[in-house]
PDB file of N, CA and C in Angstrom:
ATOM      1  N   UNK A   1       0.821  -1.188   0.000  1.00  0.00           N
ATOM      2  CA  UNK A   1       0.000   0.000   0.000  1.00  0.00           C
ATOM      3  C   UNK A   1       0.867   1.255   0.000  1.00  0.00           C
ATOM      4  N   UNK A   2       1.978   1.389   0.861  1.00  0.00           N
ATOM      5  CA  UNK A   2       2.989   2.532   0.694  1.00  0.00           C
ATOM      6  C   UNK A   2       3.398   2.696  -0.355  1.00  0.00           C
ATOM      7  N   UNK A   3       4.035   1.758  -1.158  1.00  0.00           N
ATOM      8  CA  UNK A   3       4.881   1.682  -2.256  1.00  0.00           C
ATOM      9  C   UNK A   3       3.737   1.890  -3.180  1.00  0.00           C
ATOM     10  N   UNK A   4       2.463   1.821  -3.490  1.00  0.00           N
ATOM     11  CA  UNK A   4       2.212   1.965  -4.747  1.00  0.00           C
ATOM     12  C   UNK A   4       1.409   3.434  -4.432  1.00  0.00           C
ATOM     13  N   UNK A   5       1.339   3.861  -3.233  1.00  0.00           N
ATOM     14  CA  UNK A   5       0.788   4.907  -2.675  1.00  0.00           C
ATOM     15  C   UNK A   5      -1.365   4.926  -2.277  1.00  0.00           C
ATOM     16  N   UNK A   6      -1.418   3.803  -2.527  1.00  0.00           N
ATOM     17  CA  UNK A   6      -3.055   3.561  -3.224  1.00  0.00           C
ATOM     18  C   UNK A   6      -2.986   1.908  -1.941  1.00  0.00           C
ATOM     19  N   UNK A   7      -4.843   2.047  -1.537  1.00  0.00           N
ATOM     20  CA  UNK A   7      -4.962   0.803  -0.828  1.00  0.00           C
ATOM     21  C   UNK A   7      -6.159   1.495  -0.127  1.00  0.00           C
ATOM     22  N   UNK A   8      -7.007  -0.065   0.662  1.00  0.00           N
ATOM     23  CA  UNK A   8      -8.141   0.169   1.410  1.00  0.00           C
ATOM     24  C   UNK A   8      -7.953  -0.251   2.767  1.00  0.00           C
ATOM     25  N   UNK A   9      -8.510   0.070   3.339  1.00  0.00           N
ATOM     26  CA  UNK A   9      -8.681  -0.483   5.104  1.00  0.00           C
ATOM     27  C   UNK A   9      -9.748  -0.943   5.414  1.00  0.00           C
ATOM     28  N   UNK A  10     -10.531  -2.232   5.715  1.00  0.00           N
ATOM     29  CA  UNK A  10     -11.714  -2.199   6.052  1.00  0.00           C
ATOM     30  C   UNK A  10     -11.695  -2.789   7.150  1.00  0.00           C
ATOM     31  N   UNK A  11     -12.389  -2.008   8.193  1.00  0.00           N
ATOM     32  CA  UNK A  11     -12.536  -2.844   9.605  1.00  0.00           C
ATOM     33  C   UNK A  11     -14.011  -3.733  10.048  1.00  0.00           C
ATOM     34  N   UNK A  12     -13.727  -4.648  10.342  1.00  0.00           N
ATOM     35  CA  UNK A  12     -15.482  -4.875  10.495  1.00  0.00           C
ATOM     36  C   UNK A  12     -15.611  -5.075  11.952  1.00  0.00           C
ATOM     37  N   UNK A  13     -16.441  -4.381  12.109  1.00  0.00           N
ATOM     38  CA  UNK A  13     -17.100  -4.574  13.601  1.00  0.00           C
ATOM     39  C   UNK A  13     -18.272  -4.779  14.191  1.00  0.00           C
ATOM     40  N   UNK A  14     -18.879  -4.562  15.149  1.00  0.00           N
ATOM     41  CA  UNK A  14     -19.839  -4.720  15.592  1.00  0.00           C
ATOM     42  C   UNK A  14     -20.944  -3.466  16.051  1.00  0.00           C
ATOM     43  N   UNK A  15     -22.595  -3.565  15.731  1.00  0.00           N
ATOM     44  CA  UNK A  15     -23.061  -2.511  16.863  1.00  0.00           C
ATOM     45  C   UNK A  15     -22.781  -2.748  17.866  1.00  0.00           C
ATOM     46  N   UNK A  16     -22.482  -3.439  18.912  1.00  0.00           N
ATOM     47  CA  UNK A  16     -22.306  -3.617  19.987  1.00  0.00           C
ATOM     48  C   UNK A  16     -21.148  -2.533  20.366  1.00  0.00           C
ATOM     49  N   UNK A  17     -20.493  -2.568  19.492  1.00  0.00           N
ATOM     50  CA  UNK A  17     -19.477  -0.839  19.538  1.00  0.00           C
ATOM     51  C   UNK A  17     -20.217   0.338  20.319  1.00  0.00           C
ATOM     52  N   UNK A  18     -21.307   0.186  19.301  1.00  0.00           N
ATOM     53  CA  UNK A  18     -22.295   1.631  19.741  1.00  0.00           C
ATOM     54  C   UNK A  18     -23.064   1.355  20.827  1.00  0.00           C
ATOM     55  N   UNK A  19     -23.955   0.530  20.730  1.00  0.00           N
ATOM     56  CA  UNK A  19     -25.380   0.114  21.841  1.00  0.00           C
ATOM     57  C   UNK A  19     -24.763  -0.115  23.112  1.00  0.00           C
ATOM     58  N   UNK A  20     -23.369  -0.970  23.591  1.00  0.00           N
ATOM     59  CA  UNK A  20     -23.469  -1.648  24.518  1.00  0.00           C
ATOM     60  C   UNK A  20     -23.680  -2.942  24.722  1.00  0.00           C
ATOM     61  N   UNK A  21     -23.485  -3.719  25.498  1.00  0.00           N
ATOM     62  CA  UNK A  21     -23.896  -5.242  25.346  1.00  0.00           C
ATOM     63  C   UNK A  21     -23.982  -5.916  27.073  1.00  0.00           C
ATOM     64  N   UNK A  22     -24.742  -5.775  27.837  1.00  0.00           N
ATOM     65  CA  UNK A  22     -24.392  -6.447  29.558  1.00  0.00           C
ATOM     66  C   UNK A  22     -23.449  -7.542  29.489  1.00  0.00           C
ATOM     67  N   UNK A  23     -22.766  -7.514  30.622  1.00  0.00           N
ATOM     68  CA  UNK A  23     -21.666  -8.343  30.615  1.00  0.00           C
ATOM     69  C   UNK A  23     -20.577  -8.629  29.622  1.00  0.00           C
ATOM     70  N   UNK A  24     -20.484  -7.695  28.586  1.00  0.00           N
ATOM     71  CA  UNK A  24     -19.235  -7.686  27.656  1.00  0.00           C
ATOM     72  C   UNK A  24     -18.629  -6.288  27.520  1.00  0.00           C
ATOM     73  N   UNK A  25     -18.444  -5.873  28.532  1.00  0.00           N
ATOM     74  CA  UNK A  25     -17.639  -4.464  28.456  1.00  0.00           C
ATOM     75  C   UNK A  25     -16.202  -4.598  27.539  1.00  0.00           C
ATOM     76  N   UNK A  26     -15.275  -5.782  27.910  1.00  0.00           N
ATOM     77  CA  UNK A  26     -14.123  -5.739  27.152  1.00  0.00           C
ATOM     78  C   UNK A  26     -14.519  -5.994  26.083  1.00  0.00           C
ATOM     79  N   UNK A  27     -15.608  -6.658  24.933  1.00  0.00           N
ATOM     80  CA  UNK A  27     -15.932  -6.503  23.554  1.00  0.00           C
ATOM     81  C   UNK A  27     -16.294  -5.678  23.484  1.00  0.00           C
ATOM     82  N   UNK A  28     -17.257  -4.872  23.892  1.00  0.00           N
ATOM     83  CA  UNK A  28     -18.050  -3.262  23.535  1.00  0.00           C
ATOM     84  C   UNK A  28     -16.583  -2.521  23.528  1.00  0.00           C
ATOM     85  N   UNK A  29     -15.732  -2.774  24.285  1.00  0.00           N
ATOM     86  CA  UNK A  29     -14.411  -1.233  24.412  1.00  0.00           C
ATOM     87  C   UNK A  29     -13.710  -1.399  23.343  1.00  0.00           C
ATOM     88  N   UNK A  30     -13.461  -2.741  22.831  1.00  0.00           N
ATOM     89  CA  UNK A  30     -12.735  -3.061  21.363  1.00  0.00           C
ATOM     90  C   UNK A  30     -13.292  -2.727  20.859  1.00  0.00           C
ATOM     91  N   UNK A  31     -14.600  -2.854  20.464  1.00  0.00           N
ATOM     92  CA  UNK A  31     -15.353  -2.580  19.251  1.00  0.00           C
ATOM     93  C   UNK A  31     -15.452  -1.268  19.023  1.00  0.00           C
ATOM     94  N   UNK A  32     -15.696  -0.445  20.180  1.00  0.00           N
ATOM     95  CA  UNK A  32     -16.097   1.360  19.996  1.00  0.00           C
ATOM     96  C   UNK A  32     -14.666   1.510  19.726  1.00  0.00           C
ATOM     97  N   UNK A  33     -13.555   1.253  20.306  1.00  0.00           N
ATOM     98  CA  UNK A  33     -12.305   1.904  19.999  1.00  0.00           C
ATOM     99  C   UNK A  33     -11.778   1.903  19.032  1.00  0.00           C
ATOM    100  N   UNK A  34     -12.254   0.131  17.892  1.00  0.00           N
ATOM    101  CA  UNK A  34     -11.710  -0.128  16.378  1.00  0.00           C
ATOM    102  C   UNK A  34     -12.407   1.219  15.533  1.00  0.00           C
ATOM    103  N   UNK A  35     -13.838   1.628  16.113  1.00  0.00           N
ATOM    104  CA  UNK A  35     -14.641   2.348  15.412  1.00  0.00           C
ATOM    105  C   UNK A  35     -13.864   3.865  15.728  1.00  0.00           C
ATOM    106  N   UNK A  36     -13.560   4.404  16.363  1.00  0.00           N
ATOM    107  CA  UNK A  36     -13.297   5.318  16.658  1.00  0.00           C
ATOM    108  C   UNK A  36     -11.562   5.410  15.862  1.00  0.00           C
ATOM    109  N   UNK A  37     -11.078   4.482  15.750  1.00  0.00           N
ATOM    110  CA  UNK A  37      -9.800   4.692  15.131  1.00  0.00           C
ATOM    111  C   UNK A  37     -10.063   5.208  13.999  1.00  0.00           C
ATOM    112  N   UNK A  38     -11.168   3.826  13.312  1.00  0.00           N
ATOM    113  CA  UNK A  38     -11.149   4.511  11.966  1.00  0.00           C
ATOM    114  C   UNK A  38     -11.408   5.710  11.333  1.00  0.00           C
ATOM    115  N   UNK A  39     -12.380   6.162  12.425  1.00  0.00           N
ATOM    116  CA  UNK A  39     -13.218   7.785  11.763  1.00  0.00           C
ATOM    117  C   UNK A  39     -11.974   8.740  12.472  1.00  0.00           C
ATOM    118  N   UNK A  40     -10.812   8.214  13.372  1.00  0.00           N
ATOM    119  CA  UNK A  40      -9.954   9.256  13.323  1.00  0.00           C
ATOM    120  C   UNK A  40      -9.194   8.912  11.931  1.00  0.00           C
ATOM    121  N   UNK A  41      -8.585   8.157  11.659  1.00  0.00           N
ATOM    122  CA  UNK A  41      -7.918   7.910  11.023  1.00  0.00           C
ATOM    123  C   UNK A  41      -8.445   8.654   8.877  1.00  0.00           C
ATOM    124  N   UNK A  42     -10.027   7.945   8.979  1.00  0.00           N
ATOM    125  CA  UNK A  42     -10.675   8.726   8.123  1.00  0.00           C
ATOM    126  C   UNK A  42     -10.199  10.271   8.462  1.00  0.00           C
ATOM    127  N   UNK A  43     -10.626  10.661   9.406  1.00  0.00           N
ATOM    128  CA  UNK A  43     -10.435  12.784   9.331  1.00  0.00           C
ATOM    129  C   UNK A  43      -8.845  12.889   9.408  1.00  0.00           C
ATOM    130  N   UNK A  44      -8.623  12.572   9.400  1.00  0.00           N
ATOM    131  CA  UNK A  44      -6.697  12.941   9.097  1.00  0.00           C
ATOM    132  C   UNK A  44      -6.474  12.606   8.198  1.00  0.00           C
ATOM    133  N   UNK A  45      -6.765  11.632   7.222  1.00  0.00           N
ATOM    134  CA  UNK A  45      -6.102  11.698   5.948  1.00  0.00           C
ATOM    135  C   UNK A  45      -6.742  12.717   4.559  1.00  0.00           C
ATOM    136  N   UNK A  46      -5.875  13.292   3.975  1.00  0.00           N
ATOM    137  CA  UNK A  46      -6.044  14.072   3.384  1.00  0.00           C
ATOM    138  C   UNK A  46      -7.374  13.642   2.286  1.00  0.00           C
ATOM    139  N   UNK A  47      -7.031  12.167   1.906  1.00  0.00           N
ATOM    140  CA  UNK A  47      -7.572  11.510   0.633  1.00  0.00           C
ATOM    141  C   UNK A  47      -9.112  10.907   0.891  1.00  0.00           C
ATOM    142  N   UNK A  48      -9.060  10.801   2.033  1.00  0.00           N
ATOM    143  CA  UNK A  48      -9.943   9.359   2.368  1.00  0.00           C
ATOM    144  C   UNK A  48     -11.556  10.003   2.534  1.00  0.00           C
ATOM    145  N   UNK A  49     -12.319   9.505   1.739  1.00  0.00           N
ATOM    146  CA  UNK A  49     -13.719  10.368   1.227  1.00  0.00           C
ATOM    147  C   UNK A  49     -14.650   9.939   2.792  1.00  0.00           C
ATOM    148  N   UNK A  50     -14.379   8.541   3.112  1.00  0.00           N
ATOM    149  CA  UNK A  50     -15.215   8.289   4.283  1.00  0.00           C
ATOM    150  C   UNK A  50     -14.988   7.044   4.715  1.00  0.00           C
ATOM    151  N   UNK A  51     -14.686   6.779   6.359  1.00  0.00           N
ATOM    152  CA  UNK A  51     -14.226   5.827   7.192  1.00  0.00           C
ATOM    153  C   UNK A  51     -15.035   4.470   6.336  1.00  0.00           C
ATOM    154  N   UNK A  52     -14.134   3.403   5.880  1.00  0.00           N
ATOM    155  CA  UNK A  52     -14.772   1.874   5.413  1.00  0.00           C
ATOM    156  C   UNK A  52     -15.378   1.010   6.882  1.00  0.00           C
ATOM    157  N   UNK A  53     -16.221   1.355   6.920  1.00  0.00           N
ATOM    158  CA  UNK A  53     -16.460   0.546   8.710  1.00  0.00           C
ATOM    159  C   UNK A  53     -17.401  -0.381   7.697  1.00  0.00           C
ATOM    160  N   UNK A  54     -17.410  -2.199   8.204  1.00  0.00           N
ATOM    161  CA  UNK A  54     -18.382  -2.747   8.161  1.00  0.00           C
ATOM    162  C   UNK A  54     -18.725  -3.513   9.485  1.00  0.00           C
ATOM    163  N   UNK A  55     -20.412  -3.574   9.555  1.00  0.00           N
ATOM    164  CA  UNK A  55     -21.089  -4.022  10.831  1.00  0.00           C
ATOM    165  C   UNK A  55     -22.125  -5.103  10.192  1.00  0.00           C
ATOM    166  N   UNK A  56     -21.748  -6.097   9.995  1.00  0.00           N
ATOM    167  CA  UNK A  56     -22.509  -6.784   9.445  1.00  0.00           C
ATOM    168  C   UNK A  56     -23.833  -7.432  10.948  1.00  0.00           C
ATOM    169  N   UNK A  57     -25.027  -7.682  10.217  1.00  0.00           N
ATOM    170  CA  UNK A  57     -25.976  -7.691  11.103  1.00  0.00           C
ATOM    171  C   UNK A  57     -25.781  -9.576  11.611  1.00  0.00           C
ATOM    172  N   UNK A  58     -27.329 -10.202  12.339  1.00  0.00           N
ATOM    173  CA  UNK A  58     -26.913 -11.421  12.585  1.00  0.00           C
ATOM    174  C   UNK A  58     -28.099 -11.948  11.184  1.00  0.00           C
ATOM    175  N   UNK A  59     -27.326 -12.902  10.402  1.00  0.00           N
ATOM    176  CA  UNK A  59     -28.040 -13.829   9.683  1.00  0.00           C
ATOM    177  C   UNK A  59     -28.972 -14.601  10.376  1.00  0.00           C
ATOM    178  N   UNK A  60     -30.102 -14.539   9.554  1.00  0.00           N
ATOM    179  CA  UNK A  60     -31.386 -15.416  10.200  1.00  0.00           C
ATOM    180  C   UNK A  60     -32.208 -15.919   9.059  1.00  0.00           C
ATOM    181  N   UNK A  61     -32.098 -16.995   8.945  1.00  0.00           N
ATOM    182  CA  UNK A  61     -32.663 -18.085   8.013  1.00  0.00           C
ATOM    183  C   UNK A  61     -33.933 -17.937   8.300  1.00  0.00           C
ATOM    184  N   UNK A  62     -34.957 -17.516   7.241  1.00  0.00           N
ATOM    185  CA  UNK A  62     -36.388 -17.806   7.147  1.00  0.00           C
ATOM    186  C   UNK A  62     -37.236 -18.436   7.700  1.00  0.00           C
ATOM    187  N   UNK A  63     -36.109 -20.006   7.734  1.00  0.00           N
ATOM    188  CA  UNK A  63     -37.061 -21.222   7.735  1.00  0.00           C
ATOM    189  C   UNK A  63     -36.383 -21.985   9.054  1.00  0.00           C
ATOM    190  N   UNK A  64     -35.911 -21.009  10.117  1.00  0.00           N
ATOM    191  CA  UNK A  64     -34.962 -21.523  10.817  1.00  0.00           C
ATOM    192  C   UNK A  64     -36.043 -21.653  12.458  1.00  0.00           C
ATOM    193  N   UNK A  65     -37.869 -20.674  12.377  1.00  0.00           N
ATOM    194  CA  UNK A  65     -38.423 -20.276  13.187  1.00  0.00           C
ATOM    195  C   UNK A  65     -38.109 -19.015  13.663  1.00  0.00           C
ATOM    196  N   UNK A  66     -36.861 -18.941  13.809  1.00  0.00           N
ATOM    197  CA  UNK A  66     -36.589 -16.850  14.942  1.00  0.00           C
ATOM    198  C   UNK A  66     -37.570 -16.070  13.735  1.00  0.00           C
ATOM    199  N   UNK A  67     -37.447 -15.078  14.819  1.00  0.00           N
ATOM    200  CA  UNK A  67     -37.829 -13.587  14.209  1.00  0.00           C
ATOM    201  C   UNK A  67     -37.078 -13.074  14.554  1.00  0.00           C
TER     202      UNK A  67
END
């Protein structure tokens, strides 16, 4: 990525970053802090149009009964 000057970052994380989660404070503090790197890291670079964060949700099969 240095050498050709060009490259992506994508972090994936969790809402649990944002919301909170009982009894997982040390995952919620990773998660808000990965998030928070990136949108620093987004506003300091000169180039970067907008932080790549992905939060993918929980998969739930149709036919699995949940709602």
């Amino acid at each position: 990525m240095m050498r050709k000057r060009f490259g992506r970052i994508i972090a994936i994380t969790s809402i649990v970053g944002v919301t909170g989660n009982p009894g997982q404070g040390n995952y919620t503090a990773s998660k808000a802090g990965l998030i928070g790197m990136i949108k620093t890291l987004g506003a300091s670079t000169p180039n970067a149009t907008s932080p790549p964060i992905a939060s993918p949700g929980i998969y739930c099969d149709a036919d699995d009964g949940r709602t």
